[in-house]
N, C-alpha and C. Protein backbone atom coordinates (compact mmCIF):
# COMPACT_ATOMS: atom_id res chain seq x y z
N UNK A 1 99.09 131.94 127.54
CA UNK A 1 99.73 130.74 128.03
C UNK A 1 99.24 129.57 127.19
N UNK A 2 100.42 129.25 126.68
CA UNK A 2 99.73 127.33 125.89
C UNK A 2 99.85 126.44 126.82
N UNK A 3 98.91 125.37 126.71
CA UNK A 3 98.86 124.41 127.34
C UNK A 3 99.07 122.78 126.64
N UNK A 4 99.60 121.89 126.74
CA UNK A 4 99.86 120.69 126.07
C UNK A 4 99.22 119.89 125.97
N UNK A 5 98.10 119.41 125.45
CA UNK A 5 97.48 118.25 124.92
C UNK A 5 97.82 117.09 125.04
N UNK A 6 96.81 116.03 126.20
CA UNK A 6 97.37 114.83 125.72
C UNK A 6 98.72 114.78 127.00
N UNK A 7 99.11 113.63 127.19
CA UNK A 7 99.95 113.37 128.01
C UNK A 7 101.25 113.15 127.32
N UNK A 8 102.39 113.90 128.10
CA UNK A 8 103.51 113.97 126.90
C UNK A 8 104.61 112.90 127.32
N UNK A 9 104.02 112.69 128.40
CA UNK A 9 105.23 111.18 128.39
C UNK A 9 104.49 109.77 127.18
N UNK A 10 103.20 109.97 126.83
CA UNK A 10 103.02 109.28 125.56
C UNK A 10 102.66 109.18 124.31
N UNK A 11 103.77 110.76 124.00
CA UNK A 11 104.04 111.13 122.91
C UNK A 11 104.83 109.97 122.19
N UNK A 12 104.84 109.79 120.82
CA UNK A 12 105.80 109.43 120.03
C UNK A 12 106.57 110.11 119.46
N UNK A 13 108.38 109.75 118.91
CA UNK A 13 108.59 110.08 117.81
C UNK A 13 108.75 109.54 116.97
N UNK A 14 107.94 109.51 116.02
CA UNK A 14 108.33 108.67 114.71
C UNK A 14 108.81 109.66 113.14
N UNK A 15 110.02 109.08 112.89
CA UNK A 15 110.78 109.65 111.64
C UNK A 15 110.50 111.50 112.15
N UNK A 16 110.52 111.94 113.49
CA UNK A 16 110.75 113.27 113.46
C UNK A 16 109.46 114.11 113.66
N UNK A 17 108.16 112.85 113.23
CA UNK A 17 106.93 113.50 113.31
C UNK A 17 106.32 113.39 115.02
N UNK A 18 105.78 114.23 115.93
CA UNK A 18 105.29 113.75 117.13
C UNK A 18 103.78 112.95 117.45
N UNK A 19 103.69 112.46 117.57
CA UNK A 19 101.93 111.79 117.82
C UNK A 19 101.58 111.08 118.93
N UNK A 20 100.26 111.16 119.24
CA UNK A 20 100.42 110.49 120.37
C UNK A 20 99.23 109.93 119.36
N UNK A 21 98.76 108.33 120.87
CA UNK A 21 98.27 107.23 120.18
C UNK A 21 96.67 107.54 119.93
N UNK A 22 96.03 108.45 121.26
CA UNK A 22 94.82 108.85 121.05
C UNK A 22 94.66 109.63 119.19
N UNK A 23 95.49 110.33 118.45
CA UNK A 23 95.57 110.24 117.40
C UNK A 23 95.08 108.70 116.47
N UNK A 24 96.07 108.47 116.74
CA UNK A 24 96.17 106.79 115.78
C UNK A 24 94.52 106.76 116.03
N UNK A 25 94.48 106.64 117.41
CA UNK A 25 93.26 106.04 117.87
C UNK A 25 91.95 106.92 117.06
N UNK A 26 91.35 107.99 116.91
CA UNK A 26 90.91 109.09 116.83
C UNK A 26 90.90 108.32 114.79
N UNK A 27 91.53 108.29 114.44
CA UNK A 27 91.82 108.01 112.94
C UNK A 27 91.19 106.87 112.31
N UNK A 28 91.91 106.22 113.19
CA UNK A 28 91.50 104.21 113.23
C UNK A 28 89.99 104.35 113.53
N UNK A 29 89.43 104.81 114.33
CA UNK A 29 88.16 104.47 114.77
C UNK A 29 86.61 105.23 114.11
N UNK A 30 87.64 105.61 113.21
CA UNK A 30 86.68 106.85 112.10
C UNK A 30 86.10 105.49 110.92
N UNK A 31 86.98 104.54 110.66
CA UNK A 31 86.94 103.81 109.74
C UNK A 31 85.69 102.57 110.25
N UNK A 32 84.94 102.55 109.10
CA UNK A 32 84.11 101.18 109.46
C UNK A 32 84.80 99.79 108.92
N UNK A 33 84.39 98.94 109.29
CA UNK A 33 84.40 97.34 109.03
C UNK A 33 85.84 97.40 110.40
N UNK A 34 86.31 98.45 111.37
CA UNK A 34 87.39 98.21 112.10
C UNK A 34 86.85 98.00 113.55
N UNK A 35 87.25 97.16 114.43
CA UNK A 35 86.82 96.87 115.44
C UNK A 35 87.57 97.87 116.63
N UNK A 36 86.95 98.02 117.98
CA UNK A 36 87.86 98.95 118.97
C UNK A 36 89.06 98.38 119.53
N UNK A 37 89.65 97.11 118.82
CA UNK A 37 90.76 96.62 119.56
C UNK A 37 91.92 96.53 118.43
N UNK A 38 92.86 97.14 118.94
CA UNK A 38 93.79 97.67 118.14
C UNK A 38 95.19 98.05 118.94
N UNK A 39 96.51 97.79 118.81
CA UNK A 39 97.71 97.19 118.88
C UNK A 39 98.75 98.04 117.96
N UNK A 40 99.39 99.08 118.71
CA UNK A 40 100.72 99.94 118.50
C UNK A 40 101.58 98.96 118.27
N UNK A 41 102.55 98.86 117.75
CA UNK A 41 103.56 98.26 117.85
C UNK A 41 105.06 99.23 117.10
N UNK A 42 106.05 99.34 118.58
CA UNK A 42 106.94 100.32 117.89
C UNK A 42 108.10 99.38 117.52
N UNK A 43 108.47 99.50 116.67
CA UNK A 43 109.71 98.55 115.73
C UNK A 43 110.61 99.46 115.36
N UNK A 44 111.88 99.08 114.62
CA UNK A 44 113.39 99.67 114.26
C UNK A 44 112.80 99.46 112.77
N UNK A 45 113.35 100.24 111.93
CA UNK A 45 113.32 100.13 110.37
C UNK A 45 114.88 100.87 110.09
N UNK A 46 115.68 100.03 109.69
CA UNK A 46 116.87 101.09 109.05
C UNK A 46 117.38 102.43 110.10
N UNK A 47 117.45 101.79 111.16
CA UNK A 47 118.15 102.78 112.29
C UNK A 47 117.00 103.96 112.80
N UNK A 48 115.97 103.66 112.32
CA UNK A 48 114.65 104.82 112.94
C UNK A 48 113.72 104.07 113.54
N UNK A 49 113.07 104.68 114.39
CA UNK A 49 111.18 104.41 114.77
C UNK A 49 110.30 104.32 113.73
N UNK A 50 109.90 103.03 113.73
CA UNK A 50 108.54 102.97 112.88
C UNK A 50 107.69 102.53 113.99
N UNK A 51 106.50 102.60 113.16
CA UNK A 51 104.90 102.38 113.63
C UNK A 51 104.58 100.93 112.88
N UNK A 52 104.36 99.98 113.54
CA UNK A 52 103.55 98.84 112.71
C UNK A 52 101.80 98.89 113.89
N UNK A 53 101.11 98.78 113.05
CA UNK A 53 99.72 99.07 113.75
C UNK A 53 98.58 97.47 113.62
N UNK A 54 98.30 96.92 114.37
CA UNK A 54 97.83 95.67 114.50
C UNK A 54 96.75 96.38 114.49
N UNK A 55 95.46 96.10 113.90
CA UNK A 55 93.65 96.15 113.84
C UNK A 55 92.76 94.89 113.86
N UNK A 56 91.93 94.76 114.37
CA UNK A 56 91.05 93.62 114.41
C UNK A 56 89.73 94.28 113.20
N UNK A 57 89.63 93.00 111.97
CA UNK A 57 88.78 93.45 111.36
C UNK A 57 86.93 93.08 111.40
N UNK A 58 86.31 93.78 111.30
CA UNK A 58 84.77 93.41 111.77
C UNK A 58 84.37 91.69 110.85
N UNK A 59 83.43 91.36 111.48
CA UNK A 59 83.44 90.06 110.11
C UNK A 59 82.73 90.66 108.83
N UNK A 60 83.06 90.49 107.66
CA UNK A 60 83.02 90.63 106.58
C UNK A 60 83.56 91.80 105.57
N UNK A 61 84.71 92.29 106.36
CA UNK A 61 85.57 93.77 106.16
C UNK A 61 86.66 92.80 105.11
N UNK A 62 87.10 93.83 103.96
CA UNK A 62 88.03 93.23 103.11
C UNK A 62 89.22 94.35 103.36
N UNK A 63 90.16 93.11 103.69
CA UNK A 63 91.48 93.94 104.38
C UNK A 63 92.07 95.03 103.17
N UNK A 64 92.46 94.38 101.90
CA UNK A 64 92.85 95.19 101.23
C UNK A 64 92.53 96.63 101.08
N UNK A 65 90.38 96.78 100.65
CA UNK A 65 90.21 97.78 100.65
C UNK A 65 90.86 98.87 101.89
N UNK A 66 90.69 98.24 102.97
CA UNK A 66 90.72 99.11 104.44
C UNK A 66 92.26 99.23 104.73
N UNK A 67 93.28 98.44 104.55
CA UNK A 67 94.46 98.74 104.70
C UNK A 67 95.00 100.21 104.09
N UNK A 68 94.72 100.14 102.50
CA UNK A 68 94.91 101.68 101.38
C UNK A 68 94.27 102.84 102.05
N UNK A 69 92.60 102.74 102.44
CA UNK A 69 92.68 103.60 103.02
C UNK A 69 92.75 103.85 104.51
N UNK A 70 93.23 103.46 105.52
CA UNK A 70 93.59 103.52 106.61
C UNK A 70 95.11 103.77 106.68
N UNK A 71 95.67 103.17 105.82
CA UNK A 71 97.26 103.90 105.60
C UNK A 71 97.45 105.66 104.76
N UNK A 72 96.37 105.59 104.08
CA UNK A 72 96.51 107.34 103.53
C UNK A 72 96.13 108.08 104.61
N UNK A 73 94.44 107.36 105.38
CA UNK A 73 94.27 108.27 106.62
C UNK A 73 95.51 108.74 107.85
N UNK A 74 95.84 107.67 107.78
CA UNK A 74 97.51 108.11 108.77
C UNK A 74 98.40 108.73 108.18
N UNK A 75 98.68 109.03 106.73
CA UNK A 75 99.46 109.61 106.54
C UNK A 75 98.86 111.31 106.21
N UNK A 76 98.12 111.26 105.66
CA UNK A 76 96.92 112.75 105.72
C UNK A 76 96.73 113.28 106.60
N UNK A 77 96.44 112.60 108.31
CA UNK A 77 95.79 113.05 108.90
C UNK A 77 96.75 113.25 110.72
N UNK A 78 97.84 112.16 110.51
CA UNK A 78 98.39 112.08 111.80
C UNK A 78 100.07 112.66 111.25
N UNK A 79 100.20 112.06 109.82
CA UNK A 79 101.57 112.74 108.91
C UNK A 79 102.72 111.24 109.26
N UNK A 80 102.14 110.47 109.24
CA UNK A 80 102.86 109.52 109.50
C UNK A 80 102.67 108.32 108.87
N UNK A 81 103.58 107.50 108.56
CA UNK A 81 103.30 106.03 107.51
C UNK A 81 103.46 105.03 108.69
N UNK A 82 102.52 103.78 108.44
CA UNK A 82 102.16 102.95 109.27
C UNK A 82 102.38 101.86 108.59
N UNK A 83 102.93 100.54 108.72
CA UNK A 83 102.65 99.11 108.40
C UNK A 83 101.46 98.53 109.18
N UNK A 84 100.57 97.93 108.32
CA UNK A 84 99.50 97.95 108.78
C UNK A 84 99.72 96.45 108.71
N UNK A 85 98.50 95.47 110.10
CA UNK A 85 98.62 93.81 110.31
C UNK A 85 97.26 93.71 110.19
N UNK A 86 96.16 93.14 109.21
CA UNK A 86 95.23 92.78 109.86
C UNK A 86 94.76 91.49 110.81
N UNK A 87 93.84 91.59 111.35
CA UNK A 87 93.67 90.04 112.07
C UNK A 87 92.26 90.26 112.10
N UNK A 88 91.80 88.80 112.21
CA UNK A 88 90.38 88.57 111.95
C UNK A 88 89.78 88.67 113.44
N UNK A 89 88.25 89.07 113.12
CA UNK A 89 87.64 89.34 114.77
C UNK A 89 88.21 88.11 115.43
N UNK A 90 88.35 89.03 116.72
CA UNK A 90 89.30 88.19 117.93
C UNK A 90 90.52 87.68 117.96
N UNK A 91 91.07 88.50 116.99
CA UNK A 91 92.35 88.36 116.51
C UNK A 91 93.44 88.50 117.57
N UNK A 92 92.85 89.80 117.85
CA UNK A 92 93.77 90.40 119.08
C UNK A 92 93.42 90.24 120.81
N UNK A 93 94.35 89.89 121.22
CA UNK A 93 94.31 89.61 122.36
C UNK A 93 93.46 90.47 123.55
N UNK A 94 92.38 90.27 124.91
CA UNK A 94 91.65 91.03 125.23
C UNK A 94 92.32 90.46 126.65
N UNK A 95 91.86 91.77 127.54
CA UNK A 95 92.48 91.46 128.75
C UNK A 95 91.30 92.13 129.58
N UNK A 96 91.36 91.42 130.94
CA UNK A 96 90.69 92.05 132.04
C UNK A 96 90.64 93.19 132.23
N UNK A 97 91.97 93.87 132.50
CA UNK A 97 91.75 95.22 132.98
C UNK A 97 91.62 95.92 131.97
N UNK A 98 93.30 97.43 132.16
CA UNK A 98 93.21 98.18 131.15
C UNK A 98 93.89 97.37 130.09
N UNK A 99 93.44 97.31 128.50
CA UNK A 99 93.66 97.30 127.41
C UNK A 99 95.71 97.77 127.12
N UNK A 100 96.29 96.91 127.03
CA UNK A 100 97.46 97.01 126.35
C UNK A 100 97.18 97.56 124.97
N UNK A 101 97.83 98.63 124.41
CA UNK A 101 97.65 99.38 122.74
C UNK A 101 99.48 99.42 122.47
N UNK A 102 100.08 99.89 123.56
CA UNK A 102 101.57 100.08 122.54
C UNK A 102 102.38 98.78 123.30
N UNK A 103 102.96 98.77 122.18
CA UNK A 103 103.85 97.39 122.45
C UNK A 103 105.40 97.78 121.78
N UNK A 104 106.43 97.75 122.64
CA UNK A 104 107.71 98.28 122.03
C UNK A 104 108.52 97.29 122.06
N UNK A 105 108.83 97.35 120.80
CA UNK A 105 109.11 95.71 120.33
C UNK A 105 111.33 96.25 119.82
N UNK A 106 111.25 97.47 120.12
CA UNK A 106 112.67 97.62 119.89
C UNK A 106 113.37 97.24 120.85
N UNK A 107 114.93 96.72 120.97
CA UNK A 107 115.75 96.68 121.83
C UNK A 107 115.96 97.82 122.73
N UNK A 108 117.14 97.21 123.93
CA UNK A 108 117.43 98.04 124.97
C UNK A 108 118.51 98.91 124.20
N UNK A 109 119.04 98.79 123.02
CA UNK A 109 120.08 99.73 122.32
C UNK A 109 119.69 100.71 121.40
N UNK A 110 118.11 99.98 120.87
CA UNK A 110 117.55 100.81 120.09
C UNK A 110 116.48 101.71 120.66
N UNK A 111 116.52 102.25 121.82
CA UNK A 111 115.91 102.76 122.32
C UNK A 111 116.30 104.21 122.88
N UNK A 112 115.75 105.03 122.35
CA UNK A 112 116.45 106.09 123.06
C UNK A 112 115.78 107.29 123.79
N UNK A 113 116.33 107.58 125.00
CA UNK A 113 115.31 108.70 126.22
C UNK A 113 115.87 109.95 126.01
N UNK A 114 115.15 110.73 126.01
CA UNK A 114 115.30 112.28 125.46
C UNK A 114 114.99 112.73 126.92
């Protein structure tokens, strides 16, 4: 008997590939100069699901280096291409409770339930 990993109502699909965010997450958090607050964001590209990924960077992290490789790590490791945002510590917004990570930034047309 297989069993499913991960909760599948927050699976993604992006361009056909499946992932869920504990991935992203799991990837992202391997990397130094990156802070634990970090921001899914699902967007339309040319009639598909993309991934744009918001990171908060540690102070004195140089985005460039960490963008190249944090975009190969997602594509190596989760099989997926990411637009990457950096923002400087405290960039990203912090909340009381639980932590907001995905943010679905597509329309009610571009959205579609399987």
């Amino acid at each position: 008997m297989s069993r499913v990993k991960g909760r599948t109502d927050d699976m993604m699909i992006i361009r056909g590939v499946n992932v869920f965010p504990s991935e992203i997450e799991r990837v992202l958090l391997q990397q130094p100069g990156v802070t634990p607050h970090y921001q899914i964001h699902r967007i339309q590209r040319a009639g598909l699901d993309a991934l744009e990924l918001h990171i908060e960077l540690e102070t004195g992290t140089v985005a460039e280096d960490l963008k190249r490789i944090i975009c190969h790590a997602m594509k190596t490791e989760c099989l997926i291409s990411v637009d990457l945002v950096c923002h400087p510590p405290y960039g990203l917004p912090r909340s009381e409770g639980k932590a907001v990570r995905i943010i679905d930034r597509r329309t009610a047309s571009e959205k579609k339930f399987v």
